[in-house]
N, C-alpha and C. Protein backbone atom coordinates (compact mmCIF):
# COMPACT_ATOMS: atom_id res chain seq x y z
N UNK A 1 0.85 -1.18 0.00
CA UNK A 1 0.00 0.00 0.00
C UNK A 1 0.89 1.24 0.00
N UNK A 2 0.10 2.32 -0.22
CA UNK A 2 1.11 3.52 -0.16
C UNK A 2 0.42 4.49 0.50
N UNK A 3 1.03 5.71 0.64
CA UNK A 3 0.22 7.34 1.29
C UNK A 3 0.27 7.78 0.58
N UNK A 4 -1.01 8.05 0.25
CA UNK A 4 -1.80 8.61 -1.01
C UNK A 4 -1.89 10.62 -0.60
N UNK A 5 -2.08 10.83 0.67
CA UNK A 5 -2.09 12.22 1.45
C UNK A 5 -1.94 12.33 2.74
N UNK A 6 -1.45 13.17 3.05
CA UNK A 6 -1.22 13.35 4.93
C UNK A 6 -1.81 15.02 4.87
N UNK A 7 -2.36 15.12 6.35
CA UNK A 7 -2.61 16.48 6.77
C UNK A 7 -2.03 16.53 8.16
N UNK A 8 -1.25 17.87 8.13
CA UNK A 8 -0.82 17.98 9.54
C UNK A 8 -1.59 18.87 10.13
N UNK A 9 -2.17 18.83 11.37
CA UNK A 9 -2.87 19.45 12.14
C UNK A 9 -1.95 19.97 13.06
N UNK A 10 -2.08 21.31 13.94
CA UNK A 10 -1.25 21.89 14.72
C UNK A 10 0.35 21.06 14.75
N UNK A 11 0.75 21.40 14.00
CA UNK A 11 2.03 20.94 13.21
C UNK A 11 2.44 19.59 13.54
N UNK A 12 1.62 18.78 13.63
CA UNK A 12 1.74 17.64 13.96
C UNK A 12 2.93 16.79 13.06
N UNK A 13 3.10 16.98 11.76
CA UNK A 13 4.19 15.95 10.99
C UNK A 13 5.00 16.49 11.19
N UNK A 14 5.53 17.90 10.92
CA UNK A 14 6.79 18.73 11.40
C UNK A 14 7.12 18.24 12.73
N UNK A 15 6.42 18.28 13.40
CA UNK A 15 6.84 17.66 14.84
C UNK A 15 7.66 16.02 14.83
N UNK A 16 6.77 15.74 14.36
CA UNK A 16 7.33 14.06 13.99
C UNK A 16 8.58 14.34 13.42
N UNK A 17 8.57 15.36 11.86
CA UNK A 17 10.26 14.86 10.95
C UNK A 17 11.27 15.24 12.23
N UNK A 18 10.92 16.44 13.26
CA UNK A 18 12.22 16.79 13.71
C UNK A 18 12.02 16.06 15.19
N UNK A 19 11.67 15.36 15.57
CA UNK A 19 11.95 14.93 17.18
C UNK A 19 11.32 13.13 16.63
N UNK A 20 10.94 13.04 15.99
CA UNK A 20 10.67 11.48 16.05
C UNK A 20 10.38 11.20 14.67
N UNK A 21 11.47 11.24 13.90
CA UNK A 21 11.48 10.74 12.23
C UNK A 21 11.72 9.44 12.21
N UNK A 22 12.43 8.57 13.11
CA UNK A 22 12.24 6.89 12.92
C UNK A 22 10.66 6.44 13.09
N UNK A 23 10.25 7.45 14.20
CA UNK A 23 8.58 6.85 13.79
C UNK A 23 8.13 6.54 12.73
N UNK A 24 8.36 7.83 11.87
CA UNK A 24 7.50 7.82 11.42
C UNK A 24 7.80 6.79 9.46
N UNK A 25 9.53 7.11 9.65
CA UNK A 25 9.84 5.82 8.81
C UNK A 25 9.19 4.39 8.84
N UNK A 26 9.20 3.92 10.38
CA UNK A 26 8.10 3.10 10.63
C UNK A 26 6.69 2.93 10.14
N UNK A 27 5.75 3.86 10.00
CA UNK A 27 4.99 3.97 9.56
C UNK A 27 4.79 3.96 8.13
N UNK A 28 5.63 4.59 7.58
CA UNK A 28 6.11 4.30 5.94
C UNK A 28 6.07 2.69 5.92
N UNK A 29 7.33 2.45 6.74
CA UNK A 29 7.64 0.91 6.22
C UNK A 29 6.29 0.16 6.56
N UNK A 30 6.01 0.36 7.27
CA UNK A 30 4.53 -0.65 7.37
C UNK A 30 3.68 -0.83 6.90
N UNK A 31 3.12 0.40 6.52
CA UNK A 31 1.95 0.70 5.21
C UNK A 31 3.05 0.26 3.75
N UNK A 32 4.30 0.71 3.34
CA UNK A 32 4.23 0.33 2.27
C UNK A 32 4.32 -1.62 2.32
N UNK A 33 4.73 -2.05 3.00
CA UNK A 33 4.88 -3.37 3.96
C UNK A 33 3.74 -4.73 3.13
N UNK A 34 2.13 -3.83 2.94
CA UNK A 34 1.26 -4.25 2.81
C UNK A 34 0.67 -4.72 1.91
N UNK A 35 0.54 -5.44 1.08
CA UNK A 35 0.39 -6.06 -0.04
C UNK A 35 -1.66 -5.77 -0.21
N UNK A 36 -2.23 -4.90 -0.10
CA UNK A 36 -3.58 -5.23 -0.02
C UNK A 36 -4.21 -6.02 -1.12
N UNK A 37 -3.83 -6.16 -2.18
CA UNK A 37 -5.18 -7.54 -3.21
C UNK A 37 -4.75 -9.01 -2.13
N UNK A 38 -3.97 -8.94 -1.16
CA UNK A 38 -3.92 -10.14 -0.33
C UNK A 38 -5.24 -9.80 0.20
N UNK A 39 -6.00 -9.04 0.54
CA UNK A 39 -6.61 -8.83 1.55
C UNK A 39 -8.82 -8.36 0.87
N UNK A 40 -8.17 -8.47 -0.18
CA UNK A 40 -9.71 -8.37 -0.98
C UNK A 40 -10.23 -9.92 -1.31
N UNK A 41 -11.10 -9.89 0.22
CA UNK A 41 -11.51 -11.27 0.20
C UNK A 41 -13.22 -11.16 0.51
N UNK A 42 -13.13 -9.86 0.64
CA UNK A 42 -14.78 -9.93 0.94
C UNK A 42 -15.75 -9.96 0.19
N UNK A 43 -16.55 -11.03 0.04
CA UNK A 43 -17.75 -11.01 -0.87
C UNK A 43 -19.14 -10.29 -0.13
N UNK A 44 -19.52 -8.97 -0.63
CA UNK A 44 -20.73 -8.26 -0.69
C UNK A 44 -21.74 -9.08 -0.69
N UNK A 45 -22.48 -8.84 0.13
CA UNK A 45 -23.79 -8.84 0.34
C UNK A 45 -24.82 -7.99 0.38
N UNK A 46 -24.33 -6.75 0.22
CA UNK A 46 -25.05 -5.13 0.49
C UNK A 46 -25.50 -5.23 -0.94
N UNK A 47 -27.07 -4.77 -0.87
CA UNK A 47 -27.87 -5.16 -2.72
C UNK A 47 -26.81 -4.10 -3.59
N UNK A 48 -26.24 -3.17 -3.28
CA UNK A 48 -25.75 -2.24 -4.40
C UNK A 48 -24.40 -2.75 -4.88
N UNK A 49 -23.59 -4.01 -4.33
CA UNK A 49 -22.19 -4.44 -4.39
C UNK A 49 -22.60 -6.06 -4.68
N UNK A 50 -23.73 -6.24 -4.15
CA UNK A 50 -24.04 -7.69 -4.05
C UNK A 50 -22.96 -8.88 -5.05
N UNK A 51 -22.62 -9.53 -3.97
CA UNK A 51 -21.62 -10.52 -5.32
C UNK A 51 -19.71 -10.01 -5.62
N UNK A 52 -19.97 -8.41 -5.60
CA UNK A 52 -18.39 -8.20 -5.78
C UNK A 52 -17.82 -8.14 -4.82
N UNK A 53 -16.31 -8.69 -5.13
CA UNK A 53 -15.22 -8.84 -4.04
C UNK A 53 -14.43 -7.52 -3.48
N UNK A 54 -14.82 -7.13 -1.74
CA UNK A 54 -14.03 -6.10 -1.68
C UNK A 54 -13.05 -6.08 -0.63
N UNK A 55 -12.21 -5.22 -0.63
CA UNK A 55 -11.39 -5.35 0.55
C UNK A 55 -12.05 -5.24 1.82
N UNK A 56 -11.10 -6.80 3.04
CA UNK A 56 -11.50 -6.57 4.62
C UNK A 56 -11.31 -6.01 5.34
N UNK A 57 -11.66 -5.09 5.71
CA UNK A 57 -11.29 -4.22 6.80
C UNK A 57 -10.86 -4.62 7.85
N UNK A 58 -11.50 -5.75 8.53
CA UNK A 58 -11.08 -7.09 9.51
C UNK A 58 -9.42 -7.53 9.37
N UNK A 59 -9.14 -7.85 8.03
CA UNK A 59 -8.07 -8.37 7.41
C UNK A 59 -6.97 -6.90 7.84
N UNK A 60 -7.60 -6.07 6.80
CA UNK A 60 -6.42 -4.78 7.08
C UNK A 60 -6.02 -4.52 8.52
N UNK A 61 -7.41 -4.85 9.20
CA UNK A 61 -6.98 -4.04 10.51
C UNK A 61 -5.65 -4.89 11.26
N UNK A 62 -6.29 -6.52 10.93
CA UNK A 62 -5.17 -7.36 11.46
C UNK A 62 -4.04 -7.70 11.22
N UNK A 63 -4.01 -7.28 10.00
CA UNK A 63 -2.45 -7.06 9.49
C UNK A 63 -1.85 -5.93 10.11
N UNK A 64 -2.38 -4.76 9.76
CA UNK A 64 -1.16 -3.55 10.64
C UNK A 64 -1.28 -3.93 11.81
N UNK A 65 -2.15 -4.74 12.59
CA UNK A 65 -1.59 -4.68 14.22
C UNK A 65 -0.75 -5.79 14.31
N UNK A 66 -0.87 -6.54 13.93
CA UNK A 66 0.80 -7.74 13.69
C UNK A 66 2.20 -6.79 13.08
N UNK A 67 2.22 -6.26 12.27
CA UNK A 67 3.27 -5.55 11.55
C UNK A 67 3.60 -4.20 12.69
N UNK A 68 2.86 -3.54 13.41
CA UNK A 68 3.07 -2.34 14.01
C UNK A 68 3.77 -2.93 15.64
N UNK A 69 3.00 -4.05 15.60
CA UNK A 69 3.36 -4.97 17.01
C UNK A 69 4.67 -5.71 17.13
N UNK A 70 4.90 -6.20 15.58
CA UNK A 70 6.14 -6.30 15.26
C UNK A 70 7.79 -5.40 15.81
N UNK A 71 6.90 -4.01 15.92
CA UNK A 71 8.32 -3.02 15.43
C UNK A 71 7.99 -2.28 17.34
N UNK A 72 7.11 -3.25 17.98
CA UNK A 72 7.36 -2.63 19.39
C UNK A 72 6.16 -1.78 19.88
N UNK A 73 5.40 -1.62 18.74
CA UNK A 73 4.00 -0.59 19.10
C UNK A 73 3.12 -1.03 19.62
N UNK A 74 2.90 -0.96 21.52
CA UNK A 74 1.82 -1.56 22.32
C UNK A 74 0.75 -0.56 22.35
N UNK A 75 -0.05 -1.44 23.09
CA UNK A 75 -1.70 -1.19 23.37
C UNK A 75 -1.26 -0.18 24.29
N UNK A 76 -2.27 1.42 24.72
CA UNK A 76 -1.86 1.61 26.16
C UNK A 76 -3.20 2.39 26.78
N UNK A 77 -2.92 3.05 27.73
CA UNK A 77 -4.56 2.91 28.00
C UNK A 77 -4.64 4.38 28.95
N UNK A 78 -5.68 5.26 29.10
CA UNK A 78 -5.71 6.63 29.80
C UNK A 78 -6.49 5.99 31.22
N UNK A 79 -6.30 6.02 31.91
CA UNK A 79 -7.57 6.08 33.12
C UNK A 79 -8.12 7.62 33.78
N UNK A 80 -8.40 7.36 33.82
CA UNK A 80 -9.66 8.47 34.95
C UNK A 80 -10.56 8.19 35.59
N UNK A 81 -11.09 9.82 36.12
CA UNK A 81 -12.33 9.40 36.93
C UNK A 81 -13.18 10.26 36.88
N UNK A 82 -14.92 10.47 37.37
CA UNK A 82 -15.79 11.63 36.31
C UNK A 82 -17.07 11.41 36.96
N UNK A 83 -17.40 12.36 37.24
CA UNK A 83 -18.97 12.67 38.31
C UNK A 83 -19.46 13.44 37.18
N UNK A 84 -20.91 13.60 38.56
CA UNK A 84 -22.05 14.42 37.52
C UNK A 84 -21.60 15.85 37.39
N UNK A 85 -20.96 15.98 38.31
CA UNK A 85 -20.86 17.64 38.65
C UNK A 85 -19.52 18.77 37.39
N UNK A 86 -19.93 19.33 36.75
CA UNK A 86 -19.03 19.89 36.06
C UNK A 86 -18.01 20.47 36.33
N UNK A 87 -18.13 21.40 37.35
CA UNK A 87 -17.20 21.90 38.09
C UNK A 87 -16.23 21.16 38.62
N UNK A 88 -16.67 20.28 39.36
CA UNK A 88 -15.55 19.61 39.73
C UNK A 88 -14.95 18.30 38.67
N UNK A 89 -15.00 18.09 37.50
CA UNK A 89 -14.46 17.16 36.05
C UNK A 89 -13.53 18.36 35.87
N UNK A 90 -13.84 19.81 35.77
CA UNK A 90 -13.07 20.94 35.55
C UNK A 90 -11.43 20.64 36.38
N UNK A 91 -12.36 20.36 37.36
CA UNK A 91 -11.17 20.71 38.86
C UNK A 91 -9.83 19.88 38.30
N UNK A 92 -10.61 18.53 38.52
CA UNK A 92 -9.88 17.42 38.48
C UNK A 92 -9.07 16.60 37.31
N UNK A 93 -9.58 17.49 36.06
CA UNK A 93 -9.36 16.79 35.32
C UNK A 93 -7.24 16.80 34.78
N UNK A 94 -7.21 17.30 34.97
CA UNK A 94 -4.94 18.22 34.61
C UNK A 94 -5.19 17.06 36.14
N UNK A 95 -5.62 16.54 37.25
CA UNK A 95 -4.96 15.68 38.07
C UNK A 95 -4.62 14.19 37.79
N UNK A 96 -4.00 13.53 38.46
CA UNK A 96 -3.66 12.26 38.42
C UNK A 96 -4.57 11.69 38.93
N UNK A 97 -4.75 10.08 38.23
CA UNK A 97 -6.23 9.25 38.59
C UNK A 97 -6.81 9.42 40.25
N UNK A 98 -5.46 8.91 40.80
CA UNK A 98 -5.91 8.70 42.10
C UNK A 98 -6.37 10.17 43.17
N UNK A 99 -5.95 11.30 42.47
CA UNK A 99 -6.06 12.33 43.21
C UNK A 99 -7.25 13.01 42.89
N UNK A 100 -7.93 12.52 41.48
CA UNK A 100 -8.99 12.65 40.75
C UNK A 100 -10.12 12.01 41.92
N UNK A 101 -10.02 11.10 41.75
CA UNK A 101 -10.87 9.85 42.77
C UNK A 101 -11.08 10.49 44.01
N UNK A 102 -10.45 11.30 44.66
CA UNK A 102 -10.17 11.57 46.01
C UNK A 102 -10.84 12.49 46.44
N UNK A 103 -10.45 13.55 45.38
CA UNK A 103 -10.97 15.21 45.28
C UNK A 103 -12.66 15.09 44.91
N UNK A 104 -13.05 14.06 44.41
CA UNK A 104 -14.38 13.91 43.65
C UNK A 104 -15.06 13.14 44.97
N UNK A 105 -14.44 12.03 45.59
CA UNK A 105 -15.06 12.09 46.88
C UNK A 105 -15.23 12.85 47.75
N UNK A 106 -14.46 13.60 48.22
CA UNK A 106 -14.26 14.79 49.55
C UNK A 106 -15.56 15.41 49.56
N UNK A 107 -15.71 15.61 48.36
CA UNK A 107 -16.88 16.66 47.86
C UNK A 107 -17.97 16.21 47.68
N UNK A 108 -18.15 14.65 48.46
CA UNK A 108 -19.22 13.75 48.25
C UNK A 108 -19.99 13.35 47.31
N UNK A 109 -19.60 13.42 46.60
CA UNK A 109 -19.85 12.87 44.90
C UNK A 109 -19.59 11.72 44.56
N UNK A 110 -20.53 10.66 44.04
CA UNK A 110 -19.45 9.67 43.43
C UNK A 110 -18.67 9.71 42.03
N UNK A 111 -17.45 8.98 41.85
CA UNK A 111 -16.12 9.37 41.35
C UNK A 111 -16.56 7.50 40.40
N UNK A 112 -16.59 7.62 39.27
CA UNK A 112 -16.84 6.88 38.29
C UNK A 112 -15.62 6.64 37.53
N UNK A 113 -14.91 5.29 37.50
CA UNK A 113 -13.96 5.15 36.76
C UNK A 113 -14.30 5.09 35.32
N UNK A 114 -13.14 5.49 34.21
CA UNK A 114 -13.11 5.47 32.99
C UNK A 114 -11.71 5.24 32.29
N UNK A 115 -11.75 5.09 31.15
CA UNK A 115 -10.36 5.07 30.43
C UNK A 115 -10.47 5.43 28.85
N UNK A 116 -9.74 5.68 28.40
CA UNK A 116 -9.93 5.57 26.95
C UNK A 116 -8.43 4.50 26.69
N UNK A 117 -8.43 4.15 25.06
CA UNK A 117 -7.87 2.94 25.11
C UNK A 117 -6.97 2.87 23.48
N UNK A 118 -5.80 3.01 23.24
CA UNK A 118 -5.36 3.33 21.67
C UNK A 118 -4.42 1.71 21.68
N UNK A 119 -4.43 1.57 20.46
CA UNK A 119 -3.65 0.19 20.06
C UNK A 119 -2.47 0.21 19.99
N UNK A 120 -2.01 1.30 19.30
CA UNK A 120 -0.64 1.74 19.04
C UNK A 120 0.07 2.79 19.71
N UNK A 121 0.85 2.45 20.76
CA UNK A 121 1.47 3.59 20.94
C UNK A 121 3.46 3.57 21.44
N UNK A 122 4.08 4.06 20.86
CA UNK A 122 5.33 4.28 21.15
C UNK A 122 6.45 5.40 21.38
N UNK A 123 6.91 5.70 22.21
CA UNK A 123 7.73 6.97 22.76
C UNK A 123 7.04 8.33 22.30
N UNK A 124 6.00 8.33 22.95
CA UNK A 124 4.79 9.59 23.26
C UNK A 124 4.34 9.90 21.63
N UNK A 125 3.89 8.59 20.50
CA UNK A 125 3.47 8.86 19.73
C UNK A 125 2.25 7.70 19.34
N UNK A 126 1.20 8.20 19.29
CA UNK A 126 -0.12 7.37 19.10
C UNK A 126 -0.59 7.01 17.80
N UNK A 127 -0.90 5.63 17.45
CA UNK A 127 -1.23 6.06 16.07
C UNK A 127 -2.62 4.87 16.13
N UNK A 128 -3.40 5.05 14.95
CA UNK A 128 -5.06 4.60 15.10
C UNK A 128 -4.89 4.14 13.81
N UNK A 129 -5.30 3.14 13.32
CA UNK A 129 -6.02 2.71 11.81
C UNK A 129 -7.33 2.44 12.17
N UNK A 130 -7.87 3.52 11.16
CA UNK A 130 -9.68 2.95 11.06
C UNK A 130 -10.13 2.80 9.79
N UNK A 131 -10.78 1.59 10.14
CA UNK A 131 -11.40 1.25 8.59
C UNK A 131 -12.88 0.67 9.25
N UNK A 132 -13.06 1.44 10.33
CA UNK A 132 -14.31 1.40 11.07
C UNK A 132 -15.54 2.48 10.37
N UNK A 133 -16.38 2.65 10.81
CA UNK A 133 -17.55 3.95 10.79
C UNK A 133 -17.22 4.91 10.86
N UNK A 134 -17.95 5.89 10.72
CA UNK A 134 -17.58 7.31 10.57
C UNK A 134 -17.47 7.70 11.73
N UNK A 135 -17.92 7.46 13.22
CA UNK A 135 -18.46 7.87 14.24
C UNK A 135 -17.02 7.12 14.90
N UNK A 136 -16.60 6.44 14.56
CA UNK A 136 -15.41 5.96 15.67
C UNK A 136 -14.36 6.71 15.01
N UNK A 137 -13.87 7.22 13.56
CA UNK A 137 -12.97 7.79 13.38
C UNK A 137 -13.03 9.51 14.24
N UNK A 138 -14.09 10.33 14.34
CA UNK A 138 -14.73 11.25 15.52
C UNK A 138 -14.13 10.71 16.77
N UNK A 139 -14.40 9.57 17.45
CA UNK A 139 -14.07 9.74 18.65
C UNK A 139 -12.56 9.80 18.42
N UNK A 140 -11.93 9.06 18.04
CA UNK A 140 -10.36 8.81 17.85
C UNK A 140 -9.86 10.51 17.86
N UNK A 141 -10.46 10.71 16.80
CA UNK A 141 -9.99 12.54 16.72
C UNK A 141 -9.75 13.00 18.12
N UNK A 142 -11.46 13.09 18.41
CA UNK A 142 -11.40 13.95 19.25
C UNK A 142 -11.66 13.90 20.85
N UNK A 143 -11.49 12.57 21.08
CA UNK A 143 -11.59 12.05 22.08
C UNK A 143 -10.36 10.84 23.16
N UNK A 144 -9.84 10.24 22.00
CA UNK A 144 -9.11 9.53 22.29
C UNK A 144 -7.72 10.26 22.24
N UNK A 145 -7.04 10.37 20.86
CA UNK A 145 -5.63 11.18 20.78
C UNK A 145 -5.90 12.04 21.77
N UNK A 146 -7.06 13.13 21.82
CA UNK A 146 -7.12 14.31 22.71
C UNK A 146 -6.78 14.21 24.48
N UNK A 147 -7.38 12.61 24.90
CA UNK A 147 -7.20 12.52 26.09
C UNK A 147 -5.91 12.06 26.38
N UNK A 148 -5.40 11.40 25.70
CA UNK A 148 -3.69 10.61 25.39
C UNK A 148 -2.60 12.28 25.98
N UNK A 149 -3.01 13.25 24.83
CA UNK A 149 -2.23 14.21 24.64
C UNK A 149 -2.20 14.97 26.38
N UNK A 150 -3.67 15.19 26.30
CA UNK A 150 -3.93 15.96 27.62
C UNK A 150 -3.66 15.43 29.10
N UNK A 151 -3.18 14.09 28.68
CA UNK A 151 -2.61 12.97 29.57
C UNK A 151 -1.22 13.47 29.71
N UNK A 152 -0.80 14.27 28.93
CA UNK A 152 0.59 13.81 28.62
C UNK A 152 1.27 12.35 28.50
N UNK A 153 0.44 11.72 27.71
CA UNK A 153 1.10 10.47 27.39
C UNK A 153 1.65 10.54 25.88
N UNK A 154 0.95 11.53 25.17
CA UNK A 154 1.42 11.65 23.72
C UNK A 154 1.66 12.67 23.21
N UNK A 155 2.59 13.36 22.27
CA UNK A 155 2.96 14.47 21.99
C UNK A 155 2.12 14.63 20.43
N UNK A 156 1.96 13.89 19.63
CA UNK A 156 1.31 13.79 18.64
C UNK A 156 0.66 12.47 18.56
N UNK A 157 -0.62 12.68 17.33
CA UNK A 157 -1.46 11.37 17.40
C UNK A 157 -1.68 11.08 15.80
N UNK A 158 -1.64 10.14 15.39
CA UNK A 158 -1.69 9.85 13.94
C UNK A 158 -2.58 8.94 13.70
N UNK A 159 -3.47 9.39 12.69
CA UNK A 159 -4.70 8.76 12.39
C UNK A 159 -4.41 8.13 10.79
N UNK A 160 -4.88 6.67 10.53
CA UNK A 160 -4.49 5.94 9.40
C UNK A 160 -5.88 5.95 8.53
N UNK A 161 -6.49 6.46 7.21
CA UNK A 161 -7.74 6.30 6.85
C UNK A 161 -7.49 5.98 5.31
N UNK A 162 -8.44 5.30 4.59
CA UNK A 162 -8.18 5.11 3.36
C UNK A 162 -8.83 6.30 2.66
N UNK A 163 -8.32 6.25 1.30
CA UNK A 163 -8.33 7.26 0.91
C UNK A 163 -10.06 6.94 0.31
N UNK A 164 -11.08 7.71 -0.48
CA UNK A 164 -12.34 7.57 -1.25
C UNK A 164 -12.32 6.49 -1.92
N UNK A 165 -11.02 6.03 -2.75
CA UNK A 165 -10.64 5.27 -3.51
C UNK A 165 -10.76 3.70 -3.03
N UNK A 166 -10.11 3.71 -2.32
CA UNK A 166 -10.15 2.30 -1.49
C UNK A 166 -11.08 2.29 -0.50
N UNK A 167 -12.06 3.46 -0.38
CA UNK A 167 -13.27 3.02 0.77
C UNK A 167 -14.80 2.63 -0.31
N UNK A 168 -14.29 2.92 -1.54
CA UNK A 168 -15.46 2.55 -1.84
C UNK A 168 -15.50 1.04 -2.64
N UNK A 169 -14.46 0.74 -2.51
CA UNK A 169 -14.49 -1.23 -2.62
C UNK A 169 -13.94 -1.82 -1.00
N UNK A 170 -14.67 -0.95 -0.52
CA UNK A 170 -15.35 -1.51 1.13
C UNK A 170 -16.53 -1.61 1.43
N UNK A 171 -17.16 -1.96 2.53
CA UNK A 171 -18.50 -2.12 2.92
C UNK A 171 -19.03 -0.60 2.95
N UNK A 172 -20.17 -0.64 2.67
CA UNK A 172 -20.83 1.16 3.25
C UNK A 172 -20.53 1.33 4.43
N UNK A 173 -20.43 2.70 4.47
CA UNK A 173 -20.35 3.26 5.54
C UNK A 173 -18.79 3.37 6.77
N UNK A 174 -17.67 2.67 6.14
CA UNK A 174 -16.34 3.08 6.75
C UNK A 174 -15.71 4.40 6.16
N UNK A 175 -15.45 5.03 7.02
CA UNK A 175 -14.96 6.46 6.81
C UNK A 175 -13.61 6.65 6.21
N UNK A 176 -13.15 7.34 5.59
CA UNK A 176 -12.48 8.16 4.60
C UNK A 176 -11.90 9.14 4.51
N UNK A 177 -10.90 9.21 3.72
CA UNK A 177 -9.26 10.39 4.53
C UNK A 177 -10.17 11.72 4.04
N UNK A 178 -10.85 12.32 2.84
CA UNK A 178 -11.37 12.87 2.43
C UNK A 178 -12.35 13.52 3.19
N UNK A 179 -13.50 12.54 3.81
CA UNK A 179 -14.50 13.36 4.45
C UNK A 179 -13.95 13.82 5.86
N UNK A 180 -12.70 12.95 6.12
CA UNK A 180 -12.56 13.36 7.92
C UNK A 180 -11.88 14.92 7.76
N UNK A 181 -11.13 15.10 7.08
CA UNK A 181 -10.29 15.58 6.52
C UNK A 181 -11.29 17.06 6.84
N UNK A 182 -12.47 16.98 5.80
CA UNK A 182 -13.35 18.08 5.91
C UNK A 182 -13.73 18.62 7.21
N UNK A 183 -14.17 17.58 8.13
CA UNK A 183 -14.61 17.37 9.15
C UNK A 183 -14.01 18.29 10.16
N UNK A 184 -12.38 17.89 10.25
CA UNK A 184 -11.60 18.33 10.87
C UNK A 184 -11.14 20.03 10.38
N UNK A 185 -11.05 20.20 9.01
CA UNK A 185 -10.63 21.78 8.74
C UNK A 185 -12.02 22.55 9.21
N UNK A 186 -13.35 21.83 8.96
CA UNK A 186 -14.41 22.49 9.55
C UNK A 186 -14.67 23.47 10.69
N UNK A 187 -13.40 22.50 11.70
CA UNK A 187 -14.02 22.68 13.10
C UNK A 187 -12.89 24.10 13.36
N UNK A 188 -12.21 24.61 12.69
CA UNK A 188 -10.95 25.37 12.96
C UNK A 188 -9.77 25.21 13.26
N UNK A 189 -8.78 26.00 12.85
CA UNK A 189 -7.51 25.40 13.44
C UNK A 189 -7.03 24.96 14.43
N UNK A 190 -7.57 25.37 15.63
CA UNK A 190 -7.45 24.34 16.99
C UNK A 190 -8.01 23.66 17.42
N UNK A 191 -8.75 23.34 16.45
CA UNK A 191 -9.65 21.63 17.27
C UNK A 191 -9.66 20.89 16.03
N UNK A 192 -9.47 19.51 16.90
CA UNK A 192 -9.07 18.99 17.98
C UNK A 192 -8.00 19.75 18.78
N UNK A 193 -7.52 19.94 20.33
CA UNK A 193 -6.39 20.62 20.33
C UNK A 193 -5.28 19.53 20.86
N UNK A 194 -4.96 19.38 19.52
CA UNK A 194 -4.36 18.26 19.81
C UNK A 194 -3.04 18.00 18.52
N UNK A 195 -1.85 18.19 18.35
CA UNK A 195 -0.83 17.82 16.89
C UNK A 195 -1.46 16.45 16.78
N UNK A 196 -2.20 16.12 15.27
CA UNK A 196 -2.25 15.30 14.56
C UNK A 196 -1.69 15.33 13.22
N UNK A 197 -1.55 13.80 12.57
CA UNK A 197 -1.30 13.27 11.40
C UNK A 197 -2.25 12.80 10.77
N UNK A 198 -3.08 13.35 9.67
CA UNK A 198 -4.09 12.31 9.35
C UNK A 198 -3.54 11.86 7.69
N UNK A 199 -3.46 10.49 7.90
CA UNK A 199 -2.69 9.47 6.31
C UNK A 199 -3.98 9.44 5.58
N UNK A 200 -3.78 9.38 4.56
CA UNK A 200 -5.22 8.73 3.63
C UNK A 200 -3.86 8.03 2.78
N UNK A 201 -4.38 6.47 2.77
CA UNK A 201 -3.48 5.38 2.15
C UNK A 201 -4.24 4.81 1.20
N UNK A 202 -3.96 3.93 -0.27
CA UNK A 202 -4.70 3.41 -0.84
C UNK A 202 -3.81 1.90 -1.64
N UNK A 203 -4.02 1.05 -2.38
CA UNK A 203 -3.38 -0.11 -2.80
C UNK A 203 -2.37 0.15 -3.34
């Protein structure tokens, strides 16, 4: 496969070439790594495709996490904690889990554990392949990298999407470097506030 386009968000790739360019060689090597007509095994069932063979998303996904897992890139995970009360999610949130938990009790509230959860991550750099829905590539944006970052667990977050090209010999409805793309210049230059990479890759 190859990278068909990248967008850097709050200078997110500049960041990468000058403080973490083996990353992101990594990432090259992996995506180009990929042989995808290995991976166009899916026979349609949706009436408008019915019968033609398209690429698995299942397949893709499980290939880059063998190949990324390969080169050292673990699972890692945010915890927290989160009441009804706004003010105090405000308070607590720049704290550490356990001091989170604490401060949210004092104040007699109950203190609700949570986490968010990324597949890939190595020396404060996150990276996501979705060949999911439109609605999980959203949270990833702006929910997941965002809490990673605001964690200080990640300095940048890199999002993997196919390009129009290769999403439309997929199932309906997996999202696309193109529309996120929109999505994201939509919202203004600081949001997400967060340095991202977003790839749009294709065969």
């Amino acid at each position: 496969m190859k990278i068909a386009e990248k967008y850097s968000h709050l200078n997110g790739f500049e960041f990468l070439l000058v403080h973490k360019a083996e990353l992101w060689k990594e990432i090259e090597q992996v995506i180009h790594a990929i042989d995808a007509a290995k991976y166009k095994t899916k026979i349609s069932k949706e009436k408008t495709k019915e019968g033609k063979l398209l690429y698995s998303p299942i397949a893709l996904n499980a290939v880059f996490k063998e190949k990324l897992y390969e080169l050292e890139w673990d699972e890692s995970r945010v915890s927290y904690w989160v009441t009804k009360d706004e003010k105090l999610i405000r308070k607590t949130m720049s704290m550490q889990p356990d001091a989170q938990k604490k401060v949210i009790e004092e104040q007699g509230k109950t203190a609700i554990f949570s986490y968010n959860q990324t597949d890939f991550v190595k020396d404060r750099v996150a990276v996501e392949v979705q060949f999911g829905k439109y609605s999980f590539v959203a949270y990833d944006l702006f929910v997941k990298h965002l809490a990673f970052y605001v964690g200080d667990k990640i300095d940048v977050g890199i999002e993997i999407l196919p390009m129009k090209s290769l999403q439309s010999e997929m199932s309906s409805g997996v999202s696309y470097y193109e529309g996120e793309l929109y999505n994201v210049v939509r919202q203004g230059r600081g949001v997400p506030a967060v340095p991202l990479v977003i790839v749009g890759i294709e065969p």
